[in-house]
PDB file of N, CA and C in Angstrom:
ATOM      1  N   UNK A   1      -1.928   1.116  -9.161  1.00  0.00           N
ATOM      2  CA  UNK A   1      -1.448   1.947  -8.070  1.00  0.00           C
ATOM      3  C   UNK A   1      -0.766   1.026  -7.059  1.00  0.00           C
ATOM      4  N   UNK A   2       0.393   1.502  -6.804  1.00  0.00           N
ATOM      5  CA  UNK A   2       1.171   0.626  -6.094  1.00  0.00           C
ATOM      6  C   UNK A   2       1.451   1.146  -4.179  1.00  0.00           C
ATOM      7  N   UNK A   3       1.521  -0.027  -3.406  1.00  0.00           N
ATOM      8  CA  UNK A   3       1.969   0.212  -2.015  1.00  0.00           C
ATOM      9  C   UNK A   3       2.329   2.040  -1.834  1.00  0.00           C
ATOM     10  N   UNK A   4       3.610   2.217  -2.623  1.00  0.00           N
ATOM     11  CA  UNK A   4       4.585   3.257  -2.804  1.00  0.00           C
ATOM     12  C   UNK A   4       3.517   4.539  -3.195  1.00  0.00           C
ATOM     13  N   UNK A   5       2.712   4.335  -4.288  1.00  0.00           N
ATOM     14  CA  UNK A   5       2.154   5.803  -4.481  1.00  0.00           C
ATOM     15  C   UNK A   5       0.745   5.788  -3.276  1.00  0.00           C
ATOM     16  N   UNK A   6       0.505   4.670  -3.153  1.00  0.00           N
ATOM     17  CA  UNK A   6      -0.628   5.255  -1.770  1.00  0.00           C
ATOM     18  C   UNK A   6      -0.218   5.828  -0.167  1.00  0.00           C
ATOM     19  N   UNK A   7       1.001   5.125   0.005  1.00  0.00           N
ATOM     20  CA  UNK A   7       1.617   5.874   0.772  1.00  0.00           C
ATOM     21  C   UNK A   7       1.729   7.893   0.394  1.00  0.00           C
ATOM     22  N   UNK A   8       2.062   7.610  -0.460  1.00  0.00           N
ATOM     23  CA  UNK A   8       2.413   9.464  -1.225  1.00  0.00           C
ATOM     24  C   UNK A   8       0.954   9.994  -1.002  1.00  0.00           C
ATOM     25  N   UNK A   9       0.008   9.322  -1.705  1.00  0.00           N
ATOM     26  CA  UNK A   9      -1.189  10.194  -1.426  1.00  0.00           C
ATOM     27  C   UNK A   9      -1.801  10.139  -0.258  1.00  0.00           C
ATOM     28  N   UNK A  10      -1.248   9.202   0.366  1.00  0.00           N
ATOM     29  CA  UNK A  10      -2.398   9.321   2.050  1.00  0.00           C
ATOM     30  C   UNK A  10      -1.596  10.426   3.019  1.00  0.00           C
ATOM     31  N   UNK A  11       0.119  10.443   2.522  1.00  0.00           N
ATOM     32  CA  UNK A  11       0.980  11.488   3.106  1.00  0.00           C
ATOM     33  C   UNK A  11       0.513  12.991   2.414  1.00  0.00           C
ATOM     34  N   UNK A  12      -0.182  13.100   0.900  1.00  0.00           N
ATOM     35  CA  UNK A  12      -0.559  14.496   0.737  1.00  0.00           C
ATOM     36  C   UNK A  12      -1.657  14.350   1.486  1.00  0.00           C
ATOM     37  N   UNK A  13      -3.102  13.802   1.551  1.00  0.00           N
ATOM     38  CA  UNK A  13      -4.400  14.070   2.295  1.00  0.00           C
ATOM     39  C   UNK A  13      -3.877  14.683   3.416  1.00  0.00           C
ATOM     40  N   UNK A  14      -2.635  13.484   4.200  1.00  0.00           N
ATOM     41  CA  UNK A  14      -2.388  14.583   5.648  1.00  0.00           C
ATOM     42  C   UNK A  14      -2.063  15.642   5.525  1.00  0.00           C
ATOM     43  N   UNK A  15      -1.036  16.101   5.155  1.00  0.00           N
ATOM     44  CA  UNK A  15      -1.013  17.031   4.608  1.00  0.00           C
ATOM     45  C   UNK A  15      -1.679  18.432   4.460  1.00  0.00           C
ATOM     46  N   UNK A  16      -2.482  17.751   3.632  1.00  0.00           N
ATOM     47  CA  UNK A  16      -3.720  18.976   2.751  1.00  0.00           C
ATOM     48  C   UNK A  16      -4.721  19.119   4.445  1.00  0.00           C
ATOM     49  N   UNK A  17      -4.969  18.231   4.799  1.00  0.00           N
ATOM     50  CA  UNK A  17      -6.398  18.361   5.808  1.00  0.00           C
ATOM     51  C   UNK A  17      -5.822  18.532   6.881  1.00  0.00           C
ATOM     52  N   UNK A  18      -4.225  18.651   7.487  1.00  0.00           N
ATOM     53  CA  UNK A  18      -4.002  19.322   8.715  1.00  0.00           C
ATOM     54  C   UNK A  18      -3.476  20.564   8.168  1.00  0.00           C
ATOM     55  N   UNK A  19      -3.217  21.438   7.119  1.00  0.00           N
ATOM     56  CA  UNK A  19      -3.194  22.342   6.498  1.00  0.00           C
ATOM     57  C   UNK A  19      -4.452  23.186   6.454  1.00  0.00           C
ATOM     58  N   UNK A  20      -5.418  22.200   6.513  1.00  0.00           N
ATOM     59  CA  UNK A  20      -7.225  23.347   6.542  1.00  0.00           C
ATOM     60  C   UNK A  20      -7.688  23.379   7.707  1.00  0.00           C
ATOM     61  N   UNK A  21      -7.132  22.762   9.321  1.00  0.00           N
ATOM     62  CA  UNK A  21      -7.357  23.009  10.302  1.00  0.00           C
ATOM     63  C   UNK A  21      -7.938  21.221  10.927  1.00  0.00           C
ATOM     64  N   UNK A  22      -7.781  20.366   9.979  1.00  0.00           N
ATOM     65  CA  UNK A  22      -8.646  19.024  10.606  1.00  0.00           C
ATOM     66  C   UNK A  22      -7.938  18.082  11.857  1.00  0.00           C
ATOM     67  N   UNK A  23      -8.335  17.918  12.671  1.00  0.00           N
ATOM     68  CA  UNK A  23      -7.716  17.129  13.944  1.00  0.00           C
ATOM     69  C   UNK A  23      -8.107  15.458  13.638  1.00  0.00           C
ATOM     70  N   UNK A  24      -7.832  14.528  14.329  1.00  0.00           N
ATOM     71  CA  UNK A  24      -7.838  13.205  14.163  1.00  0.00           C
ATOM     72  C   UNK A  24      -9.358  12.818  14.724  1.00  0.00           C
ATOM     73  N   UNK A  25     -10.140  12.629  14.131  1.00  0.00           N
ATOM     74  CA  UNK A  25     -10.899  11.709  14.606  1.00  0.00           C
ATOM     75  C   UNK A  25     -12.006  10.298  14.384  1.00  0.00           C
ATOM     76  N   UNK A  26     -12.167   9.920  15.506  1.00  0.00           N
ATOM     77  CA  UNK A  26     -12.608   8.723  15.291  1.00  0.00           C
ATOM     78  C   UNK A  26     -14.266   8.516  15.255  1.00  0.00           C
ATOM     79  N   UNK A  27     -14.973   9.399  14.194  1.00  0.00           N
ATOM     80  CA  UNK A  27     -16.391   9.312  14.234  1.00  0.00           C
ATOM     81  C   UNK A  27     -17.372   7.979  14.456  1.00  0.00           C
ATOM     82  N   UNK A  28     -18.313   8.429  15.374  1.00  0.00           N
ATOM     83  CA  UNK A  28     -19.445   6.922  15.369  1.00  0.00           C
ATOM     84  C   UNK A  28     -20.276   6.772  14.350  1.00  0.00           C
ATOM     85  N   UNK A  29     -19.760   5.637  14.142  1.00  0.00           N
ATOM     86  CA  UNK A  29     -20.264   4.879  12.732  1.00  0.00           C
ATOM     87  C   UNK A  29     -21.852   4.401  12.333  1.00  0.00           C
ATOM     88  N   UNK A  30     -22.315   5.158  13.927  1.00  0.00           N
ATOM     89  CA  UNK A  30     -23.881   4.860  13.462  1.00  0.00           C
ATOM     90  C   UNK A  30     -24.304   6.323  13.670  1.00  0.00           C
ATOM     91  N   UNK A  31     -23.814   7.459  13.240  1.00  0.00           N
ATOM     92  CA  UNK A  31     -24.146   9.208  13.231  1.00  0.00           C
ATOM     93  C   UNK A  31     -23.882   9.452  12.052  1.00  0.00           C
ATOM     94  N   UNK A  32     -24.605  10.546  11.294  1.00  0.00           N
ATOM     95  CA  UNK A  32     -24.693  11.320  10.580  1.00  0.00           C
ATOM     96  C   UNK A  32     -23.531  12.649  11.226  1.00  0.00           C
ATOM     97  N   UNK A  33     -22.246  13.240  10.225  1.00  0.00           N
ATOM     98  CA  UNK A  33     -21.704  14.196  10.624  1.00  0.00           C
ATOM     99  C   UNK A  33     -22.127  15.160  10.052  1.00  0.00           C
ATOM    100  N   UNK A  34     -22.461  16.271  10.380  1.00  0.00           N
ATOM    101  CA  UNK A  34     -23.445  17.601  10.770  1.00  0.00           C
ATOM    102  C   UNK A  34     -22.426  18.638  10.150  1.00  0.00           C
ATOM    103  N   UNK A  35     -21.505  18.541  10.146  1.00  0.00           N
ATOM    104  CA  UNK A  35     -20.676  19.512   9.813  1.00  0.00           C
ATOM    105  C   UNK A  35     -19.473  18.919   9.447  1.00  0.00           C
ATOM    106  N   UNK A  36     -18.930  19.827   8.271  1.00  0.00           N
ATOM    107  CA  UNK A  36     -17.787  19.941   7.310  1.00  0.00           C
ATOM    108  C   UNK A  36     -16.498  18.945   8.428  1.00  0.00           C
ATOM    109  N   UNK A  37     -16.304  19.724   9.928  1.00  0.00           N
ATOM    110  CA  UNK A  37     -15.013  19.365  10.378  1.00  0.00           C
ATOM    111  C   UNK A  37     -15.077  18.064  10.558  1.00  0.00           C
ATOM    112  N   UNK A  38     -16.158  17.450  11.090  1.00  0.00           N
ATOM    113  CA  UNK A  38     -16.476  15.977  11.204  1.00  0.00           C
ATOM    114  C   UNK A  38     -16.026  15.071  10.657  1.00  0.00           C
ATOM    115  N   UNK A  39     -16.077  14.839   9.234  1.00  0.00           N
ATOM    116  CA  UNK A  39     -15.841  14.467   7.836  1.00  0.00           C
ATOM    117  C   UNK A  39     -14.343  14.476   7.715  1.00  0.00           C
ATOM    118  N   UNK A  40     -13.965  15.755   7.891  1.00  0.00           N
ATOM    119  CA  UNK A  40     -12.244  15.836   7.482  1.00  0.00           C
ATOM    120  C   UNK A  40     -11.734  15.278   8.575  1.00  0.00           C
ATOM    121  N   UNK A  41     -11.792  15.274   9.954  1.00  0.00           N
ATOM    122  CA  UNK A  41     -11.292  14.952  11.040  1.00  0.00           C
ATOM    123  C   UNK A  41     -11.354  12.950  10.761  1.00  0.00           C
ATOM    124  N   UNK A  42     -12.332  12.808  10.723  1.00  0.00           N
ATOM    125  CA  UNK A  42     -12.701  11.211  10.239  1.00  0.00           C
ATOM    126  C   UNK A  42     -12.054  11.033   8.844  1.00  0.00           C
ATOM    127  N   UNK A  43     -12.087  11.323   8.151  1.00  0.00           N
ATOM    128  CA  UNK A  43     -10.781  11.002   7.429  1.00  0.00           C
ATOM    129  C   UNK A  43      -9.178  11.575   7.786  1.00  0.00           C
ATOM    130  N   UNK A  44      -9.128  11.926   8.519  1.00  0.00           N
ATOM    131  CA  UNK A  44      -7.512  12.669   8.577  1.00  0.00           C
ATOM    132  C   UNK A  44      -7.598  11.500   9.919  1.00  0.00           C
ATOM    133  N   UNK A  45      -8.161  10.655  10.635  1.00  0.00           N
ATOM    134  CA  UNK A  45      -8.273   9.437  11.347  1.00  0.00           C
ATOM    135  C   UNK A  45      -8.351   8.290  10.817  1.00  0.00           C
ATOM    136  N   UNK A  46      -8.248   8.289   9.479  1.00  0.00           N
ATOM    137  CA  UNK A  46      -8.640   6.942   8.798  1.00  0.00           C
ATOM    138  C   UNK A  46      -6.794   6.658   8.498  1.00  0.00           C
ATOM    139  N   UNK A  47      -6.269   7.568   8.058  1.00  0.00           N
ATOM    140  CA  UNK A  47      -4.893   7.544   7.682  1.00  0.00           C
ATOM    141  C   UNK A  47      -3.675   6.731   8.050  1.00  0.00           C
ATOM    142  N   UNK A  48      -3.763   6.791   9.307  1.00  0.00           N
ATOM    143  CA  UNK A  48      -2.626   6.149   9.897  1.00  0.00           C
ATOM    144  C   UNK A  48      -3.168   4.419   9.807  1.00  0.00           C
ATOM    145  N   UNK A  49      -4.736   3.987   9.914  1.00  0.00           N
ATOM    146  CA  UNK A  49      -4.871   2.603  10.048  1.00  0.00           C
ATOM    147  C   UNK A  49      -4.893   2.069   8.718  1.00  0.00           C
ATOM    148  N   UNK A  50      -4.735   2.883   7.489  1.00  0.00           N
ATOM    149  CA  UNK A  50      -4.342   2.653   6.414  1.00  0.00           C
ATOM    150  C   UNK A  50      -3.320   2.032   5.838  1.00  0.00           C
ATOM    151  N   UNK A  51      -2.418   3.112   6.344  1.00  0.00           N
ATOM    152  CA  UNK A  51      -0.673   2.880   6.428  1.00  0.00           C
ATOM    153  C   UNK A  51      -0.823   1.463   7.007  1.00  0.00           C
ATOM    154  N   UNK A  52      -0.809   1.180   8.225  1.00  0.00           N
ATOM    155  CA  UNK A  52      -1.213  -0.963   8.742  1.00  0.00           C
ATOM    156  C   UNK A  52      -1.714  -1.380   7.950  1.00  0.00           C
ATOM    157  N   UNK A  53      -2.614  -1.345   7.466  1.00  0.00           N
ATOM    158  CA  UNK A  53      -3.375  -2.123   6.309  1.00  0.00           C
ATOM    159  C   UNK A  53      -2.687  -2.486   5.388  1.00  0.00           C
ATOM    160  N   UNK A  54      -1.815  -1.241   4.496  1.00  0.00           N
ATOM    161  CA  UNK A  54      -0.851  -1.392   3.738  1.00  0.00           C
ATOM    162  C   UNK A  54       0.293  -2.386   4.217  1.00  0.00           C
ATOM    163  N   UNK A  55       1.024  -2.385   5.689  1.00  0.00           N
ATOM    164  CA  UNK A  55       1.959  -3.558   5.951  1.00  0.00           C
ATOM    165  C   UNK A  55       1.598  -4.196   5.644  1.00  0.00           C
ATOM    166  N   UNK A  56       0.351  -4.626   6.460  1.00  0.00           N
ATOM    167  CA  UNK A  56      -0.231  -6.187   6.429  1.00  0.00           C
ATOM    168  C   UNK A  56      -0.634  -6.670   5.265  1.00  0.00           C
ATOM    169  N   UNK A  57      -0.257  -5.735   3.711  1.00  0.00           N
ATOM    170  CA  UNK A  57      -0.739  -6.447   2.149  1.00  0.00           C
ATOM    171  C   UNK A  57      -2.190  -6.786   2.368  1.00  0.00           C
ATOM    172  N   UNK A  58      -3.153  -5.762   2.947  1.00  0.00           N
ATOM    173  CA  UNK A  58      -4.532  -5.560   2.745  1.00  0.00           C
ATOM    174  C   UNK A  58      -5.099  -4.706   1.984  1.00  0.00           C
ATOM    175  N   UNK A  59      -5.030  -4.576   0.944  1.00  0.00           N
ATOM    176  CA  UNK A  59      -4.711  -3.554  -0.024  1.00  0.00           C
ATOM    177  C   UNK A  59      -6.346  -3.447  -0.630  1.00  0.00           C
ATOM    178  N   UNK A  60      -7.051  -4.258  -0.999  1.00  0.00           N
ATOM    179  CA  UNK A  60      -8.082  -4.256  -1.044  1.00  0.00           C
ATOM    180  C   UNK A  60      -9.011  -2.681  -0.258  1.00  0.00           C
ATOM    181  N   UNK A  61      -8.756  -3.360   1.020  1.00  0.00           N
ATOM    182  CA  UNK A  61      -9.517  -2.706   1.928  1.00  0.00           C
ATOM    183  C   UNK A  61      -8.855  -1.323   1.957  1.00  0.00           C
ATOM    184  N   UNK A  62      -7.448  -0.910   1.879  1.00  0.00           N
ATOM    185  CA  UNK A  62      -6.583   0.181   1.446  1.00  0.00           C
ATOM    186  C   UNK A  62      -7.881   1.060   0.393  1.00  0.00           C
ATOM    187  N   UNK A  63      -7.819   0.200  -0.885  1.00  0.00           N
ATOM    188  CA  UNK A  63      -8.093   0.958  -1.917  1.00  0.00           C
ATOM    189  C   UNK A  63     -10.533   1.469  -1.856  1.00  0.00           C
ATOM    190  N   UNK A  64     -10.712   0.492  -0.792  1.00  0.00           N
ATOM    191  CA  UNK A  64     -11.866   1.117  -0.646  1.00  0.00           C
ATOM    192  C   UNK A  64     -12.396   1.842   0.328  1.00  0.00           C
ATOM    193  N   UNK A  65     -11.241   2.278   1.330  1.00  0.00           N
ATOM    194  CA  UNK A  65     -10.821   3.475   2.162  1.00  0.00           C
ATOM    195  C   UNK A  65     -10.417   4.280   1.414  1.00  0.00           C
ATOM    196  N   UNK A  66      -9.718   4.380   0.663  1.00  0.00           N
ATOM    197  CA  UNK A  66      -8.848   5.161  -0.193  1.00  0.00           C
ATOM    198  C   UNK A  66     -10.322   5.862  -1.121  1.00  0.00           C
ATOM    199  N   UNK A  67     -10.936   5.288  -1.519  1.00  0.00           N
ATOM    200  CA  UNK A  67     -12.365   5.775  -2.211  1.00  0.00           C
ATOM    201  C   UNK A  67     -12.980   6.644  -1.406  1.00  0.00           C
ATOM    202  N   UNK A  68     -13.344   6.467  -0.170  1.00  0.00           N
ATOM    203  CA  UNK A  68     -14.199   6.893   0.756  1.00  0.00           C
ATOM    204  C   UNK A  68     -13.424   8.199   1.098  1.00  0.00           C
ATOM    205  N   UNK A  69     -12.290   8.150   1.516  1.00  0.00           N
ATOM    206  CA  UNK A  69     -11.546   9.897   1.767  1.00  0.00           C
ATOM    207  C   UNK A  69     -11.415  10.507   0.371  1.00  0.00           C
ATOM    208  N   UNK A  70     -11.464  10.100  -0.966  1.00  0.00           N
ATOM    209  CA  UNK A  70     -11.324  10.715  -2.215  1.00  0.00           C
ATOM    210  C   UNK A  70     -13.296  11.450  -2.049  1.00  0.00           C
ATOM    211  N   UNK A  71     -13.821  10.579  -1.846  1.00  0.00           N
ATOM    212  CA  UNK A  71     -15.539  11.182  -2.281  1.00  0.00           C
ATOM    213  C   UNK A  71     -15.753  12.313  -1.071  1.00  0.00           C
ATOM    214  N   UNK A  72     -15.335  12.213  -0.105  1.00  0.00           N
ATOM    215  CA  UNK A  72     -15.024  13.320   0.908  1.00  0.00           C
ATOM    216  C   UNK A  72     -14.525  14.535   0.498  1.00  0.00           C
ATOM    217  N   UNK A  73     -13.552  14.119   0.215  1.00  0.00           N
ATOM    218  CA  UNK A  73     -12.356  15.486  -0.536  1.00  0.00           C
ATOM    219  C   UNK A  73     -13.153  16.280  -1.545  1.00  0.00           C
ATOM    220  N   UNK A  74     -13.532  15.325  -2.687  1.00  0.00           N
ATOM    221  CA  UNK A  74     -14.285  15.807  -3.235  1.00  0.00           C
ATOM    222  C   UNK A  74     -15.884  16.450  -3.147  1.00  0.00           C
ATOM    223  N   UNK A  75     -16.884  16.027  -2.589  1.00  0.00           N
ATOM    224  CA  UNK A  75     -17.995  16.551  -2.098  1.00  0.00           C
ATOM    225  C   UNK A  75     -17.273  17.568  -1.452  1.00  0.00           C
ATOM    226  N   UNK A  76     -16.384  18.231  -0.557  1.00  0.00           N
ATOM    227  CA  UNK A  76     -16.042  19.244   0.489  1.00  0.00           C
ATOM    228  C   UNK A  76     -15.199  20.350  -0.518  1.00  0.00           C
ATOM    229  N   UNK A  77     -15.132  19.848  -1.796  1.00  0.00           N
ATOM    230  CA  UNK A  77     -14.725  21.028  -2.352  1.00  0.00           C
ATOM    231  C   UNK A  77     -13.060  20.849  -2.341  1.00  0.00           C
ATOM    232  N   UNK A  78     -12.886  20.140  -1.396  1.00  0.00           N
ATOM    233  CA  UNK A  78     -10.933  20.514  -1.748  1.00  0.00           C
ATOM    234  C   UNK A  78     -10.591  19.984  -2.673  1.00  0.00           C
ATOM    235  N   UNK A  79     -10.856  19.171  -3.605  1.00  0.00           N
ATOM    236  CA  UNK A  79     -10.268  18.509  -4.715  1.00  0.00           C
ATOM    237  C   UNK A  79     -11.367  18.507  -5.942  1.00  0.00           C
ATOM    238  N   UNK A  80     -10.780  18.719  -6.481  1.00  0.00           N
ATOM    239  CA  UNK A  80     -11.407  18.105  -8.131  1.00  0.00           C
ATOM    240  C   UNK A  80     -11.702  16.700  -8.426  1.00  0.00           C
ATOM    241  N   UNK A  81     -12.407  15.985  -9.592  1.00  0.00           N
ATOM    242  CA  UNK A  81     -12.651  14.809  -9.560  1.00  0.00           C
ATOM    243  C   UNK A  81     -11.226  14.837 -10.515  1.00  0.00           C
ATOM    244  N   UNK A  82     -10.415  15.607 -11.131  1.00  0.00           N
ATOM    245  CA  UNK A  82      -9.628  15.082 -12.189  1.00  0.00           C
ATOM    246  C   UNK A  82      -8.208  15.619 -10.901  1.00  0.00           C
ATOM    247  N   UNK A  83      -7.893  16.304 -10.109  1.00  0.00           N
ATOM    248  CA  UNK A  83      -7.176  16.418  -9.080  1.00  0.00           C
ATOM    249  C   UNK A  83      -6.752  15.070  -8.837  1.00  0.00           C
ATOM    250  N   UNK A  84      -8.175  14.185  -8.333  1.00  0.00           N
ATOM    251  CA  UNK A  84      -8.040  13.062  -7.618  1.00  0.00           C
ATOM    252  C   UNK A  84      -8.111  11.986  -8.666  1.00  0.00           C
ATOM    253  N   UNK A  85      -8.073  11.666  -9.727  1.00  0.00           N
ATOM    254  CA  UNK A  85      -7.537  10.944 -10.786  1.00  0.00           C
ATOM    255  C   UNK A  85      -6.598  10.982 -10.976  1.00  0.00           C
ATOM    256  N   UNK A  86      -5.562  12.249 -10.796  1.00  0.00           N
ATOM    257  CA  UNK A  86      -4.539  12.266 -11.299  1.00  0.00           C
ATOM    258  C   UNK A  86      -3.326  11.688 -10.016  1.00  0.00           C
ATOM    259  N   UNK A  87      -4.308  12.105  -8.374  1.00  0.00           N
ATOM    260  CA  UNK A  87      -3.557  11.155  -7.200  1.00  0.00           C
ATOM    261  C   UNK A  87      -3.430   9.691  -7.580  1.00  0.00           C
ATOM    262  N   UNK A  88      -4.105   8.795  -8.032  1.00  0.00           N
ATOM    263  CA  UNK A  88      -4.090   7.622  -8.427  1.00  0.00           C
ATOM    264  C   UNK A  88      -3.110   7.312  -9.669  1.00  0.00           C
ATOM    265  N   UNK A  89      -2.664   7.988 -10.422  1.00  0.00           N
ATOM    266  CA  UNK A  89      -1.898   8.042 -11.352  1.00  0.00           C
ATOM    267  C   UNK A  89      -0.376   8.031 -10.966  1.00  0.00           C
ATOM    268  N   UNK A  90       0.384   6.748 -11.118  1.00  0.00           N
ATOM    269  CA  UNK A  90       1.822   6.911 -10.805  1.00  0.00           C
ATOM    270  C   UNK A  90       2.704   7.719 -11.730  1.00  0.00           C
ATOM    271  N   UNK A  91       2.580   8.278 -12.909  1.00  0.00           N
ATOM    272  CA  UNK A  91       2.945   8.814 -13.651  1.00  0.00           C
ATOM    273  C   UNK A  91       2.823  10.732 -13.942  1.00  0.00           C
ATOM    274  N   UNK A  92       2.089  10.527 -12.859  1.00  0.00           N
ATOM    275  CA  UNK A  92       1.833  12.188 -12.425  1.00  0.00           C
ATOM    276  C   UNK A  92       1.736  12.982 -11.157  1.00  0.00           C
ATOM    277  N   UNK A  93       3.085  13.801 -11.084  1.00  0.00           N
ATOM    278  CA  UNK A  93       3.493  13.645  -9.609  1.00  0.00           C
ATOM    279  C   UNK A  93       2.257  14.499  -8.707  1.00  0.00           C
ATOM    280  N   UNK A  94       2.551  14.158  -7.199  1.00  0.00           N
ATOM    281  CA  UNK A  94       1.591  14.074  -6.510  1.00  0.00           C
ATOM    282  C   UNK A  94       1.670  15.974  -6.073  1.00  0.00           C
ATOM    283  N   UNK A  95       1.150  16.655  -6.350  1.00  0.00           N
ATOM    284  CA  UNK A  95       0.741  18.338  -6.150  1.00  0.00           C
ATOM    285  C   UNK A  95      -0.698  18.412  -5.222  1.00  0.00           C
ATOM    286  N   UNK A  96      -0.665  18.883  -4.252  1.00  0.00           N
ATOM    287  CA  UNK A  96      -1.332  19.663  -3.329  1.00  0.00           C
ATOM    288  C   UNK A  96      -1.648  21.178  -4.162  1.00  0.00           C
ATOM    289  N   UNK A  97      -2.367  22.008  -3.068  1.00  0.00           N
ATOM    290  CA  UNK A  97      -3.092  22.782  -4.125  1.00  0.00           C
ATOM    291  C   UNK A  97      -1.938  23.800  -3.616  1.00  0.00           C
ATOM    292  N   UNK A  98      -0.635  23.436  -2.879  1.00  0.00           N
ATOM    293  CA  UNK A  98       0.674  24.316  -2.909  1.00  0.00           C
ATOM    294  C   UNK A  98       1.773  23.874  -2.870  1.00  0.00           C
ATOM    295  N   UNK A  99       2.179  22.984  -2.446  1.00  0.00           N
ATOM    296  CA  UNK A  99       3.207  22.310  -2.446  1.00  0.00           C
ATOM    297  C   UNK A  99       3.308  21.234  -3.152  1.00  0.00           C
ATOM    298  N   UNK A 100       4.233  20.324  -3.691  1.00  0.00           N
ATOM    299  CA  UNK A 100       4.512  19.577  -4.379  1.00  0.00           C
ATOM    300  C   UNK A 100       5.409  18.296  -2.735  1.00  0.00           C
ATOM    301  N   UNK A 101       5.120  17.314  -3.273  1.00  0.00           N
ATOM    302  CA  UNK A 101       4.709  16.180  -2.227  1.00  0.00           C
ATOM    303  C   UNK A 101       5.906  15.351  -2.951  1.00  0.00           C
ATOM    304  N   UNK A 102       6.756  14.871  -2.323  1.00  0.00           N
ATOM    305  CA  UNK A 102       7.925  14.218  -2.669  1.00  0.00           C
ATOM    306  C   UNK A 102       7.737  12.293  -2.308  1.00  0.00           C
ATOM    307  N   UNK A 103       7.772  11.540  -3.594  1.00  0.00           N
ATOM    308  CA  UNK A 103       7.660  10.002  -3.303  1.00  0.00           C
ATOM    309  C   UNK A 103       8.753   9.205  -1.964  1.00  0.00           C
TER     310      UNK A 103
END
């Protein structure tokens, strides 16, 4: 998975999770979130410091952020585990559960 397709999928997550109502936020890292919006909001906040990460060729840390909003997505029901296999896949374009997401 390259720079280019994580960009695409961190642009569908936005996407998809300001599409289900999620706002930006920056959850405390020593709380338990209580509810569904928590979760999506904290990841739909993880996004943009991603994208930096990605300049700065921190890709590592990219791809185990990139884990952490996939097990989200998934536990919350918006995605499938084979949905989100197939985001990681450069060979299979990137579909939201309506729109189709352009590289």
């Amino acid at each position: 998975m390259d720079a280019n397709r994580v960009r695409g999928v961190l642009e569908l997550y936005r996407r998809e999770l300001e599409a289900i109502g999620a706002s930006p936020l920056d959850f405390p890292h020593d709380s338990i979130p209580l509810i569904p919006r928590n979760i999506l909001g904290h990841c739909l906040g993880m996004l943009p410091k991603m994208l930096e990460f990605i300049d700065e060729g921190r890709m590592e840390k990219v791809f185990r952020w990139l884990g952490f909003i996939q097990g989200a997505l998934w536990a919350l029901s918006i995605y499938t585990l084979d949905d989100l296999k197939n985001h990681n896949r450069s060979d299979v374009p990137l579909v939201n559960r309506t729109t189709p997401i352009g590289e």
